[in-house]
PDB file of N, CA and C in Angstrom:
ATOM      1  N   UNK A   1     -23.742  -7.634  -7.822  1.00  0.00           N
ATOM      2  CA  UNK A   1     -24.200  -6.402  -8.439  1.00  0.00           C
ATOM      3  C   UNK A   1     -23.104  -5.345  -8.312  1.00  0.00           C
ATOM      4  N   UNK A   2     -22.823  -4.627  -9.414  1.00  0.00           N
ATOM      5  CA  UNK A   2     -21.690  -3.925  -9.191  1.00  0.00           C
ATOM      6  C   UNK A   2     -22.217  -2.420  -9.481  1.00  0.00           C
ATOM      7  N   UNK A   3     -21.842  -1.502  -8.784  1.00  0.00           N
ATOM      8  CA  UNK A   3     -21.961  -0.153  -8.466  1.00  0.00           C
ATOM      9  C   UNK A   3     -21.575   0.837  -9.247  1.00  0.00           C
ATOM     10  N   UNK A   4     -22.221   1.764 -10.015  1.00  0.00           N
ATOM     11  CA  UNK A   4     -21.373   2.820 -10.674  1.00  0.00           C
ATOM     12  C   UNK A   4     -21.425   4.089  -9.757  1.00  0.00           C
ATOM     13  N   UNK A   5     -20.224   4.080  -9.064  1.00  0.00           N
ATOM     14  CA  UNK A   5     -19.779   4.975  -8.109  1.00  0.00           C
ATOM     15  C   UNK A   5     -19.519   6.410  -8.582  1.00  0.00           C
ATOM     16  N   UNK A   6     -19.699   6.442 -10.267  1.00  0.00           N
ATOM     17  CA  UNK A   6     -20.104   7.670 -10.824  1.00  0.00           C
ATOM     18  C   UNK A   6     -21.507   8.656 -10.388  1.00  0.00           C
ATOM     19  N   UNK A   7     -22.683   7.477 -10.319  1.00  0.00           N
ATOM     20  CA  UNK A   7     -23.832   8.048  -9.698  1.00  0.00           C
ATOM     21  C   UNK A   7     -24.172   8.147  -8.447  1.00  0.00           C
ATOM     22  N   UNK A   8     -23.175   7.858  -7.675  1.00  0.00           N
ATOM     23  CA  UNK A   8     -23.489   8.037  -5.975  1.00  0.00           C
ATOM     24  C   UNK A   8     -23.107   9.694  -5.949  1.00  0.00           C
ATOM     25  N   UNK A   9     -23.609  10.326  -5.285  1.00  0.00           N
ATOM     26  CA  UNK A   9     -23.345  11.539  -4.607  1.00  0.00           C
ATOM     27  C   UNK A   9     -23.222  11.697  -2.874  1.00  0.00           C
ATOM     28  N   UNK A  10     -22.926  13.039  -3.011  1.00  0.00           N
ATOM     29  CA  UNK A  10     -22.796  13.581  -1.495  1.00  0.00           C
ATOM     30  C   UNK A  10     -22.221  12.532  -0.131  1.00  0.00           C
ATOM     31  N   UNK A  11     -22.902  12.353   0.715  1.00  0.00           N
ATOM     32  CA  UNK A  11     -22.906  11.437   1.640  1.00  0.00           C
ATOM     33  C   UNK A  11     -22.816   9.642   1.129  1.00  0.00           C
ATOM     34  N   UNK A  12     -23.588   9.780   0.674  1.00  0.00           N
ATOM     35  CA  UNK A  12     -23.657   8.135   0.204  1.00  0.00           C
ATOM     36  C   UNK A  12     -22.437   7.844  -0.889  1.00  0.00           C
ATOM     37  N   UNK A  13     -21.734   8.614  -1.806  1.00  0.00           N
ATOM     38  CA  UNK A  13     -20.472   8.403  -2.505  1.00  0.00           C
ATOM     39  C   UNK A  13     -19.306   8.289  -1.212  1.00  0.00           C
ATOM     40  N   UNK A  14     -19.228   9.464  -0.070  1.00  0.00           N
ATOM     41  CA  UNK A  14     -18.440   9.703   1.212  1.00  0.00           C
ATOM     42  C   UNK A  14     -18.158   7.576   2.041  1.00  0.00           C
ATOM     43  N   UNK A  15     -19.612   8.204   2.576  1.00  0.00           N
ATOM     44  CA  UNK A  15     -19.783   6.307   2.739  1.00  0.00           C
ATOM     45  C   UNK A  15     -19.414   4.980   1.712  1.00  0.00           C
ATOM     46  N   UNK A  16     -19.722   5.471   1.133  1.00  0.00           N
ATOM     47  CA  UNK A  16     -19.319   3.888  -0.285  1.00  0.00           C
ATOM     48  C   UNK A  16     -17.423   3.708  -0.074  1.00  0.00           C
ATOM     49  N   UNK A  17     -16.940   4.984  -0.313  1.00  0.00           N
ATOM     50  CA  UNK A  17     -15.719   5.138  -0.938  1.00  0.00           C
ATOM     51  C   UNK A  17     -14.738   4.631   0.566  1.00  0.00           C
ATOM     52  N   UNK A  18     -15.729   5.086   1.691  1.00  0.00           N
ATOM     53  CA  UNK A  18     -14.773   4.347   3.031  1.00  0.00           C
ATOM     54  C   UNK A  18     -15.130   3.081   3.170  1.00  0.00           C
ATOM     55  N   UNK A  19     -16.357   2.507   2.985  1.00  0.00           N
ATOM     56  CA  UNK A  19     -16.645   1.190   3.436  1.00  0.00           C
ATOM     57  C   UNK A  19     -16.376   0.218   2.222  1.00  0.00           C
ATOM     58  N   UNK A  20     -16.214   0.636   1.450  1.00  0.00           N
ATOM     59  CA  UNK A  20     -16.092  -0.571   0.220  1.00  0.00           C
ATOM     60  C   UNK A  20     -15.225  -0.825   0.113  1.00  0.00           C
ATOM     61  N   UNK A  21     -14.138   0.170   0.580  1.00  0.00           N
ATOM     62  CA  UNK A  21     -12.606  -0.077   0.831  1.00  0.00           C
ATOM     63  C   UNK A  21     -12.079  -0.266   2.035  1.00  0.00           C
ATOM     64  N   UNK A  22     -12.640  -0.317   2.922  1.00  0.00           N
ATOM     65  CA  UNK A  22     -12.429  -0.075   4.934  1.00  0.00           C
ATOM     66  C   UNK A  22     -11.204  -0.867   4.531  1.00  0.00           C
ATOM     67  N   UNK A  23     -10.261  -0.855   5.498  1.00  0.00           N
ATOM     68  CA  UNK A  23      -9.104  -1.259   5.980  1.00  0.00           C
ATOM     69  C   UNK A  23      -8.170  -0.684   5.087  1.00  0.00           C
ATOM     70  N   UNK A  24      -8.290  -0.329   4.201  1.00  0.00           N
ATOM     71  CA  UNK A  24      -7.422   0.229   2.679  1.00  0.00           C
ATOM     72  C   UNK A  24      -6.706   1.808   2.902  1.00  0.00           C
ATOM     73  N   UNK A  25      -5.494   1.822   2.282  1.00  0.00           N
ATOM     74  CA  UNK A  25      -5.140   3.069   2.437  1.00  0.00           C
ATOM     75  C   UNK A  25      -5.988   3.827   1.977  1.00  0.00           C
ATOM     76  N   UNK A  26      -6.945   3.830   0.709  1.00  0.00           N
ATOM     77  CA  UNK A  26      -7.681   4.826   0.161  1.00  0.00           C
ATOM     78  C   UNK A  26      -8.780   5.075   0.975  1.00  0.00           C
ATOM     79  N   UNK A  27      -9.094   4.406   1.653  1.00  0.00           N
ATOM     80  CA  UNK A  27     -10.108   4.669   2.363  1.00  0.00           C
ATOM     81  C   UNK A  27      -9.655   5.818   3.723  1.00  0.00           C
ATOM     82  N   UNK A  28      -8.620   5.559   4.006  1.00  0.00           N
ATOM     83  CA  UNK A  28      -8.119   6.312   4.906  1.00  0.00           C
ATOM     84  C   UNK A  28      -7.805   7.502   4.553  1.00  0.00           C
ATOM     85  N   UNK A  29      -7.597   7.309   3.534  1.00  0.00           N
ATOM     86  CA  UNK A  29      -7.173   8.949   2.664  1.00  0.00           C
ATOM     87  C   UNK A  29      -8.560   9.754   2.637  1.00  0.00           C
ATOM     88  N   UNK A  30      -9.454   8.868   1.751  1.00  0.00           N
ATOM     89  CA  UNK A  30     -10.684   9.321   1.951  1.00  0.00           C
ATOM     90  C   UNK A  30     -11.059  10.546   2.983  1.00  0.00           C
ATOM     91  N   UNK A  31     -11.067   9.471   3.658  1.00  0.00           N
ATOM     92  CA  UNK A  31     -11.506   9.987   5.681  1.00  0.00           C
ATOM     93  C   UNK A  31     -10.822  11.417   5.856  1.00  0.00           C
ATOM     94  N   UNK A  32      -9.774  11.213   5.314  1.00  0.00           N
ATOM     95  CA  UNK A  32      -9.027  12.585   5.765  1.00  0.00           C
ATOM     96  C   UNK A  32      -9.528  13.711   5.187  1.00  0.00           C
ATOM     97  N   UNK A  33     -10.535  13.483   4.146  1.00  0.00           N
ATOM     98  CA  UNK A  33     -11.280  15.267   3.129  1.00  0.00           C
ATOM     99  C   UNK A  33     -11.575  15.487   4.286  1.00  0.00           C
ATOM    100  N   UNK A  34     -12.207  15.156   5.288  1.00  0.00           N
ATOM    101  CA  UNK A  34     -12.934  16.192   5.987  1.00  0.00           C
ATOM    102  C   UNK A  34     -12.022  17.068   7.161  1.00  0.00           C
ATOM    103  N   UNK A  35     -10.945  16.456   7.233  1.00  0.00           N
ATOM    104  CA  UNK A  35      -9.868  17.111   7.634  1.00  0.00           C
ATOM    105  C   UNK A  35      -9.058  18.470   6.814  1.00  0.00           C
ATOM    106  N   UNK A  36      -8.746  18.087   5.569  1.00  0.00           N
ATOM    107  CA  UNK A  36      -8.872  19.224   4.403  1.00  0.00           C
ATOM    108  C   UNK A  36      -9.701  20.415   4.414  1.00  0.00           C
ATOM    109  N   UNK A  37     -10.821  19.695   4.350  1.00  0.00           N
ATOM    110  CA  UNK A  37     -11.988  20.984   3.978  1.00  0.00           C
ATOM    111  C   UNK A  37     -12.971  20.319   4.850  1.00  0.00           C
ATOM    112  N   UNK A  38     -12.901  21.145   5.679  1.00  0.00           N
ATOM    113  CA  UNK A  38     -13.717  21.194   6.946  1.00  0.00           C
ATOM    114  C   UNK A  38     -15.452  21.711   6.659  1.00  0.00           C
ATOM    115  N   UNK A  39     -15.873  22.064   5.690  1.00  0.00           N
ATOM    116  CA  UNK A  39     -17.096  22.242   4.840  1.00  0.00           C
ATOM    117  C   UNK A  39     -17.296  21.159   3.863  1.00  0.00           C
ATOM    118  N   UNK A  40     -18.424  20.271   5.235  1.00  0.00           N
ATOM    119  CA  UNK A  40     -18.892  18.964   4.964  1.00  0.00           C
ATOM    120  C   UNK A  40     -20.091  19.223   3.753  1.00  0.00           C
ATOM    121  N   UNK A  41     -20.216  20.422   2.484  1.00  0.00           N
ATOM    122  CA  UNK A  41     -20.853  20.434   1.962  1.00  0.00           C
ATOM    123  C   UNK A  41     -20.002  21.065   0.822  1.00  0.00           C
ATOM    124  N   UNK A  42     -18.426  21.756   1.027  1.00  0.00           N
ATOM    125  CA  UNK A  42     -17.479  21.829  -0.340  1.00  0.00           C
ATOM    126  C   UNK A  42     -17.226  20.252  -0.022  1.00  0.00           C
ATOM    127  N   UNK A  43     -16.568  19.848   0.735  1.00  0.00           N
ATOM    128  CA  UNK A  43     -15.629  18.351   0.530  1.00  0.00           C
ATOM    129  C   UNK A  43     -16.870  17.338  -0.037  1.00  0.00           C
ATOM    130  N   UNK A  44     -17.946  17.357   0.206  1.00  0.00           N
ATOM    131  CA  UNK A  44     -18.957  16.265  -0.700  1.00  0.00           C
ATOM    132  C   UNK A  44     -18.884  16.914  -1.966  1.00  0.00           C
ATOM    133  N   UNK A  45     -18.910  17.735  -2.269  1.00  0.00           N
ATOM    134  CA  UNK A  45     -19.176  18.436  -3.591  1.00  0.00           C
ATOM    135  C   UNK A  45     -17.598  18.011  -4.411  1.00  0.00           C
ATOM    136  N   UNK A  46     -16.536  18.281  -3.946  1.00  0.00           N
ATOM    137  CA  UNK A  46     -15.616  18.137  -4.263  1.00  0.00           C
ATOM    138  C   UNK A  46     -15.273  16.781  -4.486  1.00  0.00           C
ATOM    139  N   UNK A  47     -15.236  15.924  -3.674  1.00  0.00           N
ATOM    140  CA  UNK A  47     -15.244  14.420  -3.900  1.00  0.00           C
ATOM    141  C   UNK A  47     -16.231  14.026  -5.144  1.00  0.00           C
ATOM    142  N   UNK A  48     -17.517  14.428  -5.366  1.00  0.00           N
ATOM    143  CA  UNK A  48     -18.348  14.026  -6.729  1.00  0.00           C
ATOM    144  C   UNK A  48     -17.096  14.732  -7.558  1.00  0.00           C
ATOM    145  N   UNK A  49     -16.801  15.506  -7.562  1.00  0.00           N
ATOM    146  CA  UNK A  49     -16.531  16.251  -8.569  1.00  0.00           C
ATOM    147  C   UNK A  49     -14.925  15.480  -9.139  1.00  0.00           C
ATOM    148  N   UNK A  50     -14.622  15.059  -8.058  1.00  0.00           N
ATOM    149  CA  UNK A  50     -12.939  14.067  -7.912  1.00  0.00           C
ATOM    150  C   UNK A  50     -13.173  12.890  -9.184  1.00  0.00           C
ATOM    151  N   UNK A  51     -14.490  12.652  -8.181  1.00  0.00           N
ATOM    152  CA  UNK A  51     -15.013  10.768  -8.822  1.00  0.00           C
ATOM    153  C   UNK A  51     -15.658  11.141 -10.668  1.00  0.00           C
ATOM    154  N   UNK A  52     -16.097  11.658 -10.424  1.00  0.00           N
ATOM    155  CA  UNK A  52     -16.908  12.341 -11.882  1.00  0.00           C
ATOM    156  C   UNK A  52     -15.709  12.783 -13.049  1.00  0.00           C
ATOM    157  N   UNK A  53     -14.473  13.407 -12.738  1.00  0.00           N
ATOM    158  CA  UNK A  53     -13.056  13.509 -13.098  1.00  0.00           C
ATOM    159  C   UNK A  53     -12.346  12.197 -13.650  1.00  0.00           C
ATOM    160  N   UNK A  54     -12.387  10.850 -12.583  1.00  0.00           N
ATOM    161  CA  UNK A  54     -11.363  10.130 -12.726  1.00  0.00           C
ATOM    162  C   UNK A  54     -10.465  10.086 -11.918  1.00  0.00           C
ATOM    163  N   UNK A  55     -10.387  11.377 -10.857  1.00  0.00           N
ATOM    164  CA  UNK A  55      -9.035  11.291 -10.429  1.00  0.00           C
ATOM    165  C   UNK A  55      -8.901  10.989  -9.007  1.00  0.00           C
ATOM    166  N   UNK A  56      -8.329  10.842  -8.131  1.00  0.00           N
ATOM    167  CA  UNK A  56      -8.143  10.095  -6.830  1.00  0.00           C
ATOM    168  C   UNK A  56      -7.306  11.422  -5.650  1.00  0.00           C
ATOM    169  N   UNK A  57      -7.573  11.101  -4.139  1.00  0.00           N
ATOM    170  CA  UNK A  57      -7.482  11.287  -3.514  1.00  0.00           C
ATOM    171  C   UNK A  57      -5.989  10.985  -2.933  1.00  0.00           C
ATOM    172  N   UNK A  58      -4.753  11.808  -2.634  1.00  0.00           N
ATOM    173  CA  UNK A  58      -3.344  11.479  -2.286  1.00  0.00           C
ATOM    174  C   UNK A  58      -3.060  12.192  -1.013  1.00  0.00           C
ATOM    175  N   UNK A  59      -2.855  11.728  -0.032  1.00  0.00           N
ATOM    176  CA  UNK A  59      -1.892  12.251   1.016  1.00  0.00           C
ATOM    177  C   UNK A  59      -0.603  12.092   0.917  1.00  0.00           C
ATOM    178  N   UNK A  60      -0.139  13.352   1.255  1.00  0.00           N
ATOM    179  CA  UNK A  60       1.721  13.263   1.052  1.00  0.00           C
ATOM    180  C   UNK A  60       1.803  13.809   2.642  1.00  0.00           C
ATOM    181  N   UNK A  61       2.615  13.055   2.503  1.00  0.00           N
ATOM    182  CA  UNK A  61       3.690  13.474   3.942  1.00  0.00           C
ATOM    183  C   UNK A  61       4.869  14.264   4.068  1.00  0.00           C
ATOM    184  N   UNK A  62       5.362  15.294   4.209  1.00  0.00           N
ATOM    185  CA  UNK A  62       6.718  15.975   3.533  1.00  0.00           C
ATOM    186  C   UNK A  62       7.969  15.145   4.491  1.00  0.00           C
ATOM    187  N   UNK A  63       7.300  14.942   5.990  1.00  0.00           N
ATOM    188  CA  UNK A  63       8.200  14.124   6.963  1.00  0.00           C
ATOM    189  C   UNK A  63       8.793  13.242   6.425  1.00  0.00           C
ATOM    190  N   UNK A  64       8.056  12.583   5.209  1.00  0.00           N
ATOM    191  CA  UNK A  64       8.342  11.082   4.613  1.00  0.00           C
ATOM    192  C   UNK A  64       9.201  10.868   3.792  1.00  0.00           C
ATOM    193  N   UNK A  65       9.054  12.020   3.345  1.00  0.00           N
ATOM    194  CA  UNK A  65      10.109  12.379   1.840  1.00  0.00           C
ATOM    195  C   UNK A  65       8.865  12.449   0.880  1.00  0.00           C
ATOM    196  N   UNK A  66       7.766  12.238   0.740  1.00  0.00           N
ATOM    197  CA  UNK A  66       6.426  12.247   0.287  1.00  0.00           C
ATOM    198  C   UNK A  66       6.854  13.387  -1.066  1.00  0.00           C
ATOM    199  N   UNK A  67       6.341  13.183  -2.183  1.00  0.00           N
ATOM    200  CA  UNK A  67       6.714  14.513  -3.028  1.00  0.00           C
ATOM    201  C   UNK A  67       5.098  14.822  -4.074  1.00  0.00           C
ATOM    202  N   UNK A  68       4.597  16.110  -3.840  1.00  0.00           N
ATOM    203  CA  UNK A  68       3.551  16.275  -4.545  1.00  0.00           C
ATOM    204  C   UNK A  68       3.271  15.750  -5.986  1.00  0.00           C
ATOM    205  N   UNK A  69       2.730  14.714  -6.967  1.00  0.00           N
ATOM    206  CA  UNK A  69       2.444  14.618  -7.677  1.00  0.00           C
ATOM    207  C   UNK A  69       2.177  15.761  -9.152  1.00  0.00           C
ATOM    208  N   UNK A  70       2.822  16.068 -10.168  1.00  0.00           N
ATOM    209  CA  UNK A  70       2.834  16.994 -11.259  1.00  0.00           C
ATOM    210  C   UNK A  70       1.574  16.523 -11.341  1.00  0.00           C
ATOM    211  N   UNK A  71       0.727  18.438 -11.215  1.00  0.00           N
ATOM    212  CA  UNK A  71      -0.303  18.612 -11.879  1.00  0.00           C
ATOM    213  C   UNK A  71      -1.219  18.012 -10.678  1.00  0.00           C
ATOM    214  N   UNK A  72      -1.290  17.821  -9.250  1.00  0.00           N
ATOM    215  CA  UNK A  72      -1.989  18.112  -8.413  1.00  0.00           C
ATOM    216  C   UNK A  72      -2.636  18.937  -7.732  1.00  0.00           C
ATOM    217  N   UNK A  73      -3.920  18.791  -7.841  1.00  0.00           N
ATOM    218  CA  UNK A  73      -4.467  20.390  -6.576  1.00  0.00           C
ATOM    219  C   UNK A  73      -4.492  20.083  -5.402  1.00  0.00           C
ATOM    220  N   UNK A  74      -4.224  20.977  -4.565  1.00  0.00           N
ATOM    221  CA  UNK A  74      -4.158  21.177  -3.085  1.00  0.00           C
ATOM    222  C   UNK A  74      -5.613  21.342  -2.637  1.00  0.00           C
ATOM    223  N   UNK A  75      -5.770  20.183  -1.665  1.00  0.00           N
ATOM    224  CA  UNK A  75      -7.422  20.361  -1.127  1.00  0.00           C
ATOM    225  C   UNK A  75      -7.375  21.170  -0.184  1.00  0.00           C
ATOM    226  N   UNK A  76      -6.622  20.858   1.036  1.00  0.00           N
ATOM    227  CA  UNK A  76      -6.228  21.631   2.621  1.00  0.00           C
ATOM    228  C   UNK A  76      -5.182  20.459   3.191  1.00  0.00           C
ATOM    229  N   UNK A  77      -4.870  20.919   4.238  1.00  0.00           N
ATOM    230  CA  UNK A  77      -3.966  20.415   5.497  1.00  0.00           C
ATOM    231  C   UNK A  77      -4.503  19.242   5.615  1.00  0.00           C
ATOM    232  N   UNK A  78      -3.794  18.284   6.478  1.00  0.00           N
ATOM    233  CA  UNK A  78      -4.444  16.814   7.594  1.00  0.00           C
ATOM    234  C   UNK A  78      -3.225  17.416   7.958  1.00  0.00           C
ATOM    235  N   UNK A  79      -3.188  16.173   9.289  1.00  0.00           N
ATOM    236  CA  UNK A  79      -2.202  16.213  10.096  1.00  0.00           C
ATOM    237  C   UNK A  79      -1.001  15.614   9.655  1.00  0.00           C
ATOM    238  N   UNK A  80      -0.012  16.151  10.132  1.00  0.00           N
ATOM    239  CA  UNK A  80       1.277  16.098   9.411  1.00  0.00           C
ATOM    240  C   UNK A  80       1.660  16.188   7.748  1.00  0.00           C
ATOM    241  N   UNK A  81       0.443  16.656   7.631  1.00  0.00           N
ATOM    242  CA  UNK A  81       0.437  16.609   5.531  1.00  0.00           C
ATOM    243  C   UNK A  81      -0.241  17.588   4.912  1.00  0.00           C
ATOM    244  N   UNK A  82      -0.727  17.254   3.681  1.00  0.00           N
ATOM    245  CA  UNK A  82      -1.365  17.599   3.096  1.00  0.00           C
ATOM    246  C   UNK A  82      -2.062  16.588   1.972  1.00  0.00           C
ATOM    247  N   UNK A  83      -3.618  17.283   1.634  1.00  0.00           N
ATOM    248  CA  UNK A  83      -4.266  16.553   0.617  1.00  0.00           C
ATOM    249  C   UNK A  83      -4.814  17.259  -0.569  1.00  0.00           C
ATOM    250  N   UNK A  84      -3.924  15.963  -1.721  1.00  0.00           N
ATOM    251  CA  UNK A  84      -4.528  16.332  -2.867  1.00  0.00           C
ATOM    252  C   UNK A  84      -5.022  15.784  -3.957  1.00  0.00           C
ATOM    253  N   UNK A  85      -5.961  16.550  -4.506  1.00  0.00           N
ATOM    254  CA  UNK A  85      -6.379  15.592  -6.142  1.00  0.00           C
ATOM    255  C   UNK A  85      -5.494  15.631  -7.076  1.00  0.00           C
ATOM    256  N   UNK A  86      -5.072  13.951  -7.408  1.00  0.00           N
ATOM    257  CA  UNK A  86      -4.184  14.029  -8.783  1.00  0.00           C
ATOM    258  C   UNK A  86      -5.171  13.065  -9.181  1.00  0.00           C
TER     259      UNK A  86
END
């Protein structure tokens, strides 16, 4: 049975998007909104709003040489980075 991860919201889209991917970089990226935006009720809102878009979740590293993606928004900070929607 396959999932339209369009209609998950809030918490249960949060959960899907780490466990369906666990071990995965995206999933890890994931994890990190709440590091971003520490308002566990913008970052759910924001993530529907990501998934509902099309567009995905990026951590850059500047340490790395990491370079922001044209036409990305800035969510907030993680550690050693930053996260954004492209």
């Amino acid at each position: 049975m396959d999932i339209d991860v369009k209609k998950l919201k809030g918490i249960d889209l949060y959960y899907y998007l780490t466990s369906e991917y666990s071990g995965t970089e995206y999933a890890e990226t994931v994890s990190l909104l709440m590091y971003a935006e520490p308002d566990r009720e913008k970052a759910l809102v924001l993530l529907e709003k990501m998934v509902q878009d099309g567009k995905r979740l990026v951590a850059i590293y500047p340490g790395n040489g990491d370079v922001v993606p044209r036409g990305a928004e800035l969510v907030g900070d993680i550690p050693d980075g930053a996260l954004y929607i492209a």
